[in-house]
Protein backbone atom coordinates (compact mmCIF):
# COMPACT_ATOMS: atom_id res chain seq x y z
CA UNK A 1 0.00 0.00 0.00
CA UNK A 2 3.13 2.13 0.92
CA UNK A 3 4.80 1.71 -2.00
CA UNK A 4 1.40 2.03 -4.44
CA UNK A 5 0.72 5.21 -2.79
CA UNK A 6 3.99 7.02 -3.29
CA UNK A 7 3.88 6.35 -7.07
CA UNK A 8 0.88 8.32 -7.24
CA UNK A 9 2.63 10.96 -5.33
CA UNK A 10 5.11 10.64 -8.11
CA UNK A 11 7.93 8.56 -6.03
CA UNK A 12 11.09 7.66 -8.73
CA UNK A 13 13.21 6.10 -6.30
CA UNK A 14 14.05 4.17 -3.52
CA UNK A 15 17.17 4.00 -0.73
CA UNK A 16 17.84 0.96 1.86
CA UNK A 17 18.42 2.43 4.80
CA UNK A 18 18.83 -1.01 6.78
CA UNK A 19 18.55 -4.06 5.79
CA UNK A 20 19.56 -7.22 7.41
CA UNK A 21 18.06 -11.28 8.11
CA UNK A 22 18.41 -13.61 10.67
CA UNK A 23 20.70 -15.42 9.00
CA UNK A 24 23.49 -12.87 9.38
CA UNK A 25 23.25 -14.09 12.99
CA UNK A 26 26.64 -16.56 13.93
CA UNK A 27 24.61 -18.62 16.12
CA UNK A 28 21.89 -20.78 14.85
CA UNK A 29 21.72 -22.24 11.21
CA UNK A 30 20.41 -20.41 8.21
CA UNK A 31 17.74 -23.23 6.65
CA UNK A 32 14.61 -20.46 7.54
CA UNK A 33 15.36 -16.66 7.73
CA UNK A 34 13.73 -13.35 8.14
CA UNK A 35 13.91 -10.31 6.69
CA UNK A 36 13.99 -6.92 8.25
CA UNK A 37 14.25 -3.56 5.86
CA UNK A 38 13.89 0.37 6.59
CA UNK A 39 13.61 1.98 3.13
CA UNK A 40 13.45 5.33 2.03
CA UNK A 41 10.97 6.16 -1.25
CA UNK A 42 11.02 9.58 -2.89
CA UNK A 43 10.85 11.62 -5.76
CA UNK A 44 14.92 11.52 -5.82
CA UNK A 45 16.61 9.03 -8.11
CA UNK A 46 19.52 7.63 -6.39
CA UNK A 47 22.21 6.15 -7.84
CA UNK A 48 23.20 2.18 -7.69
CA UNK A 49 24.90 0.94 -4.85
CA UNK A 50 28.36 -1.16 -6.22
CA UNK A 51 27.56 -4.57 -6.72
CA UNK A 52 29.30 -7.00 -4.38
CA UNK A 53 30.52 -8.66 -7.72
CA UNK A 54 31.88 -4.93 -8.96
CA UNK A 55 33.50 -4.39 -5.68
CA UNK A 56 35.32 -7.93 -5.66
CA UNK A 57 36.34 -7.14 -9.52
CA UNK A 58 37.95 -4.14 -9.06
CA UNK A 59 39.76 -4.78 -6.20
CA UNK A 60 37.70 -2.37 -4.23
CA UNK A 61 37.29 -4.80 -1.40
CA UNK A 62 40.30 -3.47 0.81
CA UNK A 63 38.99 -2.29 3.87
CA UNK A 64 39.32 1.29 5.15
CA UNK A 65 39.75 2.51 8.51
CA UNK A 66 35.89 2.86 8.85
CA UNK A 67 35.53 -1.64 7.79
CA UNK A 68 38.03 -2.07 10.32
CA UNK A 69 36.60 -0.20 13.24
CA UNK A 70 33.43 -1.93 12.75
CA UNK A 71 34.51 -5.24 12.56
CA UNK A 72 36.42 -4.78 16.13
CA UNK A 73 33.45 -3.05 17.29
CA UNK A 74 31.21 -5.55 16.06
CA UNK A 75 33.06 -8.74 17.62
CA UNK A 76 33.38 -6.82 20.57
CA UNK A 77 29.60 -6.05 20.76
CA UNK A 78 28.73 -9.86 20.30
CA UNK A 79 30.70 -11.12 23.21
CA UNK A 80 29.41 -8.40 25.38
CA UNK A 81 26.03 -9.07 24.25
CA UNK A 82 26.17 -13.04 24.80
CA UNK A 83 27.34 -12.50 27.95
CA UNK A 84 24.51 -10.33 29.29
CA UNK A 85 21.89 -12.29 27.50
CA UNK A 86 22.93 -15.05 25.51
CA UNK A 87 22.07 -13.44 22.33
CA UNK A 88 24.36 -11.64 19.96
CA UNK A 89 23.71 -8.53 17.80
CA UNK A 90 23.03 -8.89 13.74
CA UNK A 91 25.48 -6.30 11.95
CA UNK A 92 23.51 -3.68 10.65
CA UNK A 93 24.20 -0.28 8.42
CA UNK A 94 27.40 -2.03 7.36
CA UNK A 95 29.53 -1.24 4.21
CA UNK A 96 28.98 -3.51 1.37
CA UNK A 97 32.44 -4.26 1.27
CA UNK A 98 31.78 -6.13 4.67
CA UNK A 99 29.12 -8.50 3.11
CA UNK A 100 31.79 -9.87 0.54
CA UNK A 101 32.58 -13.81 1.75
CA UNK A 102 36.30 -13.82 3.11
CA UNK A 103 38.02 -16.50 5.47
CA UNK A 104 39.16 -14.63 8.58
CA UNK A 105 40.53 -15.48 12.16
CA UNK A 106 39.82 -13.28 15.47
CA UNK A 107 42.21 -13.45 18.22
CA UNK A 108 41.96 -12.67 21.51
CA UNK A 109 45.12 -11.53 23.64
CA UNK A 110 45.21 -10.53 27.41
CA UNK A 111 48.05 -8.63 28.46
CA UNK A 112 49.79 -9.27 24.94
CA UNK A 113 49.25 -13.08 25.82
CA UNK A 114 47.31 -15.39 23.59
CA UNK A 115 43.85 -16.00 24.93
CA UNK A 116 42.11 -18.22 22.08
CA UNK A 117 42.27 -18.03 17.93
CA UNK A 118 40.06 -19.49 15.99
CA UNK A 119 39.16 -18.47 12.25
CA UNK A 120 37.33 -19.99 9.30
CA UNK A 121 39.20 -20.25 5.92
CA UNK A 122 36.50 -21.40 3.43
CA UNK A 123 34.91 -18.49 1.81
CA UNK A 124 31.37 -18.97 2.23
CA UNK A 125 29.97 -16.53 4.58
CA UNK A 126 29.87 -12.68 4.76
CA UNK A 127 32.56 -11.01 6.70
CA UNK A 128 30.72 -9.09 9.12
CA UNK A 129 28.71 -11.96 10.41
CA UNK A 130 31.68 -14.91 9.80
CA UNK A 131 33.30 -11.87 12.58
CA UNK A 132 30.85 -12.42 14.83
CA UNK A 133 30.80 -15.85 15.13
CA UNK A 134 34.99 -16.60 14.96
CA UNK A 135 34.40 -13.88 18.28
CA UNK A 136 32.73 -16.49 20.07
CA UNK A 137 34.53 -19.41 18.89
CA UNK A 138 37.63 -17.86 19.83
CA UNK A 139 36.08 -16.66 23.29
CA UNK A 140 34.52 -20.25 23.83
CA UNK A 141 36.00 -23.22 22.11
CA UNK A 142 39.85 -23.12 21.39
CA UNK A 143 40.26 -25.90 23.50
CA UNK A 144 43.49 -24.67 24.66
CA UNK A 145 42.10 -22.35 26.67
CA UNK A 146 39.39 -22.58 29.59
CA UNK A 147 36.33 -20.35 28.11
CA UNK A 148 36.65 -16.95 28.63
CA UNK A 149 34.76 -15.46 31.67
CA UNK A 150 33.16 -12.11 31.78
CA UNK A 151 34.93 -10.65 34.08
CA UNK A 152 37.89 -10.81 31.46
CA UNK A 153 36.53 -9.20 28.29
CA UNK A 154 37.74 -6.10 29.73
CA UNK A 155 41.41 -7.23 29.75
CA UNK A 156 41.13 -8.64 26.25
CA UNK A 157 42.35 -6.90 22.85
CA UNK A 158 40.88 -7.98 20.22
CA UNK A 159 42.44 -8.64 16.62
CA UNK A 160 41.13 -9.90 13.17
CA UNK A 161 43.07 -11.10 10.34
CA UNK A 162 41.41 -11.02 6.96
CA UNK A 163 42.32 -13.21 4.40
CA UNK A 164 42.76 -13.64 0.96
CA UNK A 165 41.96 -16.67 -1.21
CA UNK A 166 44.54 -19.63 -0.69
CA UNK A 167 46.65 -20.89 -3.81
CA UNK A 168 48.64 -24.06 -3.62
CA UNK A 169 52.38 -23.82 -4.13
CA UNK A 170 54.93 -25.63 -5.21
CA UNK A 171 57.77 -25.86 -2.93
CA UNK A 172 58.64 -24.23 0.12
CA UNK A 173 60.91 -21.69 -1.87
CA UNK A 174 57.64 -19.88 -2.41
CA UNK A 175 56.89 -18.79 1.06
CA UNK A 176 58.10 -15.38 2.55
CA UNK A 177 58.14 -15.33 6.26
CA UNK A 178 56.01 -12.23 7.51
CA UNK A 179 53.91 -12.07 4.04
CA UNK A 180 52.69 -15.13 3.91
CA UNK A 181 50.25 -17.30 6.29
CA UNK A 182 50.85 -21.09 5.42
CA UNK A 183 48.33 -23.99 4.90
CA UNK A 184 50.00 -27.28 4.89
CA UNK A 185 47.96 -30.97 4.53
CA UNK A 186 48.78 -34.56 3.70
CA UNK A 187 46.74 -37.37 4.13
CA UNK A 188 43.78 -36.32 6.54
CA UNK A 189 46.04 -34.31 9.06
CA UNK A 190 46.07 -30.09 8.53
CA UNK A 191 46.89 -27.02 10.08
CA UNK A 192 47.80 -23.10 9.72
CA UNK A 193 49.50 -20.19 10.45
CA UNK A 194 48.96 -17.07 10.10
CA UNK A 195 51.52 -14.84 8.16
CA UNK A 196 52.14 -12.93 11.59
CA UNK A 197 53.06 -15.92 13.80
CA UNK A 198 56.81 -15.75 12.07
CA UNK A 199 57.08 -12.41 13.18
CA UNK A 200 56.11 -12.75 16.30
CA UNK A 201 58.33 -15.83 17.05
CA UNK A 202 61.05 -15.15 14.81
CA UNK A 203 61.43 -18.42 13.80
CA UNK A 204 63.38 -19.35 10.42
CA UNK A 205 61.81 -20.51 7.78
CA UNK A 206 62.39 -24.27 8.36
CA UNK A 207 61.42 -24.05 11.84
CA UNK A 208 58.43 -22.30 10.70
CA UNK A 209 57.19 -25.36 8.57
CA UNK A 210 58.61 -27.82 11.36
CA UNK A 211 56.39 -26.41 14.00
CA UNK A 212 53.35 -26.12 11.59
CA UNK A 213 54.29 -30.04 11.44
CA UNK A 214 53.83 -30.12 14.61
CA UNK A 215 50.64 -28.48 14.68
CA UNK A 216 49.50 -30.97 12.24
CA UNK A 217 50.32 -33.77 14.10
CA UNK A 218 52.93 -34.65 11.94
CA UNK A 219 56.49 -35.15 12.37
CA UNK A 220 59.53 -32.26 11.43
CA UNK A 221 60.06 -32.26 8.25
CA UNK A 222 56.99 -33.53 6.89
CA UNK A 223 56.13 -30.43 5.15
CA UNK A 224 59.19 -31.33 1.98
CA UNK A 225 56.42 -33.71 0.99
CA UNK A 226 52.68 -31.95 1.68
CA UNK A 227 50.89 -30.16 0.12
CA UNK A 228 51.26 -26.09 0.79
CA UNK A 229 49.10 -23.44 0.31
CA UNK A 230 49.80 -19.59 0.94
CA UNK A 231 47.52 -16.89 1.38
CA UNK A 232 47.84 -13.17 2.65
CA UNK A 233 46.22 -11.03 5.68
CA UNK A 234 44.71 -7.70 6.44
CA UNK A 235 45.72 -7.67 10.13
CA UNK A 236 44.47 -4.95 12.71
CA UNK A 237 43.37 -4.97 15.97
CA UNK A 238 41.96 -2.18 18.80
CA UNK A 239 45.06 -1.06 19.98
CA UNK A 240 46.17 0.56 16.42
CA UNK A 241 42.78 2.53 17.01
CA UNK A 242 43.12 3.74 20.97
C-alpha cells in the first residue's frame, strides 16, 4: 500500500536504509530466515549501490579505517552481548564491502598473551557476520584455553586477520616469512599459520614449517612432501585505534 501510494505521489526512487536477516546471525543455522528492511521512497533518483561482484572485480574490497573499526566493534559487541543475554547482535548499516565472503581469524590476547584463535578459511559466509561468530569461537572453544569469563573481556584486545583466497604452491621456496600465512595438509592431518606468527616468534623458515608439522600432528620435516598453500592477511586490531 506504501509503495502504491507514493507512485501516485510521483515517487522515482528508492534507498535501503537497513537491511539485514536472521541469518546474518553466527549462532543458529540459516535453513529459515527473516527479513527486516527500513527503506526510504522519494521523488529523488539515487544512484546504484556497487555490486558486491563490482567491488570484488575491481579490487575495491580493501577495507578502510571505517571496515576495520566496525569489525572490532562488532566482535566486541557480540561477546558483550552473549554475555549479558545469551544473544548476539546482527550487523547492521554495514559497508557492502563487509558483506563480501572472506576467510578470517579473530584473536583474543590478554596482556599481549594469547587467549584463544580461531578463524574460518573457506569463503562462504559474509565477513561481518563470519566476525561475529569466529568472536565467540575464539572466546569459547579453542580448546586450549578454559572459556573466557566475563569478568575478562575487559582485559582482552581484540584482533582480526582477513584473508585472501589460498593458492597451492609448489615448494617451500615460495613462502616469505612475515607475508605469507601457510596452509599445509597430507593425508587427513592439517593445520595453519597465520603470516604474523613468524614475526612474532622469529622463527626461520624451516622451523616455521617444522612447527606447523607439529601443529599438524605430523612429524619435522613432513612439510618437503605436503601439500602447501599460501595466502595473505589484512591484520588490525583495537590497539592501532586507541
Amino acid at each position: 500500500a506504501a509503495i502504491c501510494t507514493a507512485n501516485e505521489l510521483g515517487a522515482k526512487g528508492a534507498k535501503i536504509i537497513s537491511y539485514c536477516n536472521s541469518g546474518y546471525n553466527p549462532v543458529g543455522t540459516t535453513d529459515r530466515v527473516v527479513g527486516y528492511g527500513a527503506v526510504a521512497i522519494s521523488k529523488k533518483i539515487y544512484d546504484e549501490p556497487a555490486e558486491i561482484d563490482t567491488l570484488i572485480a575491481d579490487d575495491s574490497y580493501q577495507l578502510n579505517s571505517s571496515d576495520k573499526k566496525f569489525l572490532l566493534k562488532f566482535a566486541r559487541n557480540t561477546l558483550e552481548q552473549y554475555f549479558k543475554t545469551q544473544t548476539v547482535p546482527i550487523p547492521r548499516n554495514m559497508n557492502q564491502k563487509l558483506k563480501i565472503k572472506r576467510g578470517a581469524f579473530v584473536t583474543l590476547k590478554k596482556h599481549g598473551e594469547l587467549r584463544g584463535c580461531i578463524g574460518h578459511m573457506s569463503e562462504d559466509t559474509p565477513l561481518c557476520t563470519l566476525v561475529g561468530a569466529m568472536a565467540l569461537q575464539s572466546a569459547f572453544n579453542d580448546t586450549r584455553f578454559r572459556p573466557l569469563a566475563e569478568n575478562e573481556l575487559e582485559q582482552i584486545e581484540i584482533e582480526i586477520s582477513v584473508l585472501t583466497p589460498y593458492k597451492k604452491i609448489k615448494n617451500a621456496d615460495e613462502i616469505v616469512l612475515g607475508r605469507d600465512g601457510v596452509i599445509i595438509k597430507k593425508g587427513n592431518r592439517q593445520a595453519v599459520f597465520l603470516p604474523q606468527v613468524a614475526i612474532e616468534t622469529g622463527w626461520s623458515k624451516e622451523v616455521f614449517l617444522d612447527q606447523l608439522c607439529f601443529k599438524a600432528g605430523l612429524k619435522a620435516g613432513d612439510w618437503k612432501n605436503a601439500e602447501l598453500y599460501t595466502f595473505q592477511a589484512d591484520v588490525f586490531s583495537e590497539k592501532d585505534f586507541d
